[in-house]
Each structure stands twice: as structure tokens, then as C-alpha cells.
Protein backbone atom coordinates (compact mmCIF):
# COMPACT_ATOMS: atom_id res chain seq x y z
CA UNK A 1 -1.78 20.27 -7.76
CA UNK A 2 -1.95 16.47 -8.16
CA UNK A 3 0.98 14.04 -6.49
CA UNK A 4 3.60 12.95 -8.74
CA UNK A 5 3.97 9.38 -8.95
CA UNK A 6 7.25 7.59 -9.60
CA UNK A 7 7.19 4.73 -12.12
CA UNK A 8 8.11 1.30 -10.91
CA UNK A 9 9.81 -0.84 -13.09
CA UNK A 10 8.45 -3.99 -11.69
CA UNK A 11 10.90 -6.10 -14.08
CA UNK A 12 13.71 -4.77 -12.27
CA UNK A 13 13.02 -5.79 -8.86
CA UNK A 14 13.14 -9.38 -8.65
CA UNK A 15 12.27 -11.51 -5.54
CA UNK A 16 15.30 -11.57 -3.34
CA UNK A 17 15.10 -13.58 0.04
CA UNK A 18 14.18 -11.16 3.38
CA UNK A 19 12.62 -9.18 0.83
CA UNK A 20 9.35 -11.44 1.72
CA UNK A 21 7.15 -8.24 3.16
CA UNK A 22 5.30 -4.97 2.53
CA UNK A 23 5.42 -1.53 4.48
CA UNK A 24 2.45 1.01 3.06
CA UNK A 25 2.95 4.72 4.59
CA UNK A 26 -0.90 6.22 3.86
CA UNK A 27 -1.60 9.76 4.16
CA UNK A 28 -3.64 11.06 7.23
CA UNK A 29 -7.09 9.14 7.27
CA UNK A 30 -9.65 8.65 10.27
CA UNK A 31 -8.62 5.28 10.52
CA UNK A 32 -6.16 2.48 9.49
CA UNK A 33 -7.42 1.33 6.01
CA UNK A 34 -8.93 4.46 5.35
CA UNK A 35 -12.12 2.28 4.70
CA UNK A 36 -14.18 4.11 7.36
CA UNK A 37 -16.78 7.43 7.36
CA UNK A 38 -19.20 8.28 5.07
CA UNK A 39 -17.53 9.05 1.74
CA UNK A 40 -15.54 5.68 1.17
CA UNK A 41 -12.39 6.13 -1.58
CA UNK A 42 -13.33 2.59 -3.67
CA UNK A 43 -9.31 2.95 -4.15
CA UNK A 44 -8.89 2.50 -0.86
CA UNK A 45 -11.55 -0.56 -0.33
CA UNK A 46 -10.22 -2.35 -3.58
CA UNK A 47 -6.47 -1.52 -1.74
CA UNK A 48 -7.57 -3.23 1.16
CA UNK A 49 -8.67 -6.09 -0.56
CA UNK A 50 -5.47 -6.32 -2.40
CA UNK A 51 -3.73 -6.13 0.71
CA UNK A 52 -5.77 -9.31 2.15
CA UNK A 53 -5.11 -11.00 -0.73
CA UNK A 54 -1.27 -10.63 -0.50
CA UNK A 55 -1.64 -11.30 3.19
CA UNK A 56 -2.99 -14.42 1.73
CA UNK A 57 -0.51 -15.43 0.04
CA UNK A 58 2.10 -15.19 2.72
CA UNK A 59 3.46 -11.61 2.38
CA UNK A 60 3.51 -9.76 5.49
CA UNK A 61 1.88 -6.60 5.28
CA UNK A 62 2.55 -3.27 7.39
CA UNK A 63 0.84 -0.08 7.00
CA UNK A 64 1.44 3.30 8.36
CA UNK A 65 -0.93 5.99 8.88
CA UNK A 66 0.57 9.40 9.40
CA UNK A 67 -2.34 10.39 11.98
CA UNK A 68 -2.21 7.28 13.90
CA UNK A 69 1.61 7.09 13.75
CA UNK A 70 3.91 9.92 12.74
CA UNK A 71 6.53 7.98 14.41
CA UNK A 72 7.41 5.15 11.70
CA UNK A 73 7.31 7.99 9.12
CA UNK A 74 10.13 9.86 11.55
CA UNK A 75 11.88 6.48 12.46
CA UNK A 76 12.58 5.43 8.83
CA UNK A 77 14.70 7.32 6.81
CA UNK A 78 13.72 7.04 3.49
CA UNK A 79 10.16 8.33 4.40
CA UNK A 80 11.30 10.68 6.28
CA UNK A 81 13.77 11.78 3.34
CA UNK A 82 10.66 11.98 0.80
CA UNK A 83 8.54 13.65 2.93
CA UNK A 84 10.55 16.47 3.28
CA UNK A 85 11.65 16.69 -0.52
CA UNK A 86 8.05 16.57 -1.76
CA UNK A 87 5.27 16.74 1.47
CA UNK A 88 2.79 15.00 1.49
CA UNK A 89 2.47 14.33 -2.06
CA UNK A 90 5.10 11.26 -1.55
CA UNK A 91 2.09 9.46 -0.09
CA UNK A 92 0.80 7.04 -0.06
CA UNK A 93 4.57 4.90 -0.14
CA UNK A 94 5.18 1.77 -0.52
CA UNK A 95 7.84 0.00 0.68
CA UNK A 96 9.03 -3.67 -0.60
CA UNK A 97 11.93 -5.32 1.91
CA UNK A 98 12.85 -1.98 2.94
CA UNK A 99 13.01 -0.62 -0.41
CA UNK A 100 10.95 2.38 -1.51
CA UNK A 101 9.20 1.07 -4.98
CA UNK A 102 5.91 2.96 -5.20
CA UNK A 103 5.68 7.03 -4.76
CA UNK A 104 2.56 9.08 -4.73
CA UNK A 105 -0.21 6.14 -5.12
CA UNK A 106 -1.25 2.76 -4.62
CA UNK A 107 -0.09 0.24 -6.60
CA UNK A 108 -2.64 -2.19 -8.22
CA UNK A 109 -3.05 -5.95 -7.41
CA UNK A 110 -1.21 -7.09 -10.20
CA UNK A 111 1.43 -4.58 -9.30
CA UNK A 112 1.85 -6.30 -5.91
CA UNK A 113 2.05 -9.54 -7.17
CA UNK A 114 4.73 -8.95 -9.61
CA UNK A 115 6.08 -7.41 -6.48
CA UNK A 116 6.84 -10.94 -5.27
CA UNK A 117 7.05 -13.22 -8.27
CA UNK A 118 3.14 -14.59 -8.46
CA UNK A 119 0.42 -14.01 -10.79
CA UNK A 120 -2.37 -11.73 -10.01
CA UNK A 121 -4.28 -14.30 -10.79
CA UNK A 122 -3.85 -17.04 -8.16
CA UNK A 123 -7.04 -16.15 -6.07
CA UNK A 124 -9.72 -13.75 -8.02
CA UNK A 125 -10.52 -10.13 -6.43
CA UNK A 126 -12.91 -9.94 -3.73
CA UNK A 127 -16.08 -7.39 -4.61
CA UNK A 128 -14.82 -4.47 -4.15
CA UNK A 129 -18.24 -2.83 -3.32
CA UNK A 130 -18.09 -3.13 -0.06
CA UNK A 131 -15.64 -2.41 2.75
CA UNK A 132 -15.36 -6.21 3.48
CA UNK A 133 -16.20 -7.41 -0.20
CA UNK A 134 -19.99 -6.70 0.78
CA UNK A 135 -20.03 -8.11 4.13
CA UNK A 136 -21.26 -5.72 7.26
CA UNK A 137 -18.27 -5.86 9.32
CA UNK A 138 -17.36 -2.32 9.05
């Protein structure tokens, strides 16, 4: 059974001030990026980079693991509300200013930046083939 994503109409959610930061709820994963072990998701490394890059830009960025921390997925309601209509198939969520606006995946880069009202485009994508863009820090 595959998760069920929810569509996003990007258009629709326009930048509104105190709206300036992210929350990501992952699944359970051995650690907090999910960019760790032997069999690495390039999802989740190109994710990460995307995150970076927003971080970049100014956005504050938040994410969740439910292994490491079952207790912001308790605390907020909304999570907690989708989690128990449709398990664990509601993640990963995504959470923009406290609302939910990705269900069931990750949103791309250019997803994120229409997010806040910037083009994709501002800084290029870091390779992607490594857990660091290449680099050896993992």
C-alpha cells in the first residue's frame, strides 16, 4: 500500500507575516535527516539539501523525527489528528507557519520556495550525490 499524498495548491498559500518558518514531521529513521546507514534514500539527501538551502535563505527550519521525538507529534494537534486518521502514511508532514500544506511526501525545492514567495532558482542545488553535496562529513 503506498501513502496518499495530498495536493498542495501552492498558489493558494501566499506569504503571510509569522508565517516565515518550516516544521517537517519524518517518519521513524536512525537519525535526524535520515541521511545516515548504509542504504541512503537520495530523496532524503536531495531533501536535506533543500532544507539548507531554505535555511539559507532565512526560513527557519524544524524537523521532527517520530523515533527521536514522539512528543512534538503528540504535542501538536494537527499531527496528532492525521496520524490517527491515516498512520503513518501521513508522513512525512510538512508544516508551513503552523499550517499543514504537504501530506504523505516531501515536497521538492521549488515547492518550498513557492512556499515563501522566492524562486527556486536564487542559489543552484548542491550535488546531491553525497550526504553533504559530496563532502565526507557524514
Amino acid at each position: 500500500m503506498s501513502p496518499t499524498s495530498i495536493p498542495v495548491n501552492l498558489s493558494a498559500l501566499r506569504f503571510e507575516p509569522g508565517s516565515k518558518r518550516l516544521d517537517v514531521y519524518d517518519p521513524a529513521m536512525c537519525c535526524s535527516s535520515g541521511v545516515c546507514g548504509p542504504e541512503v534514500d537520495p530523496k532524503l539527501v536531495q531533501f536535506a539539501a533543500d532544507l539548507s538551502w531554505l535555511t539559507s535563505q532565512g526560513i527557519p527550519v524544524e524537523r521532527h523525527n517520530l523515533s527521536q521525538n514522539p512528543a512534538a507529534f503528540i504535542a501538536n494537534e494537527r499531527v496528532r489528528n492525521l496520524l490517527t486518521e491515516r498512520g503513518e502514511a501521513a508522513l512525512p508532514l510538512v508544516m508551513k507557519g503552523g499550517k499543514v500544506v504537504v501530506v504523505g511526501r516531501y515536497p521538492d525545492r521549488s515547492e518550498l520556495a513557492a512556499l515563501f514567495g522566492f524562486s527556486s532558482s536564487t542559489n543552484p542545488a548542491p550535488d546531491a550525490s553525497g550526504c553533504c553535496g559530496g563532502s565526507a562529513c557524514c
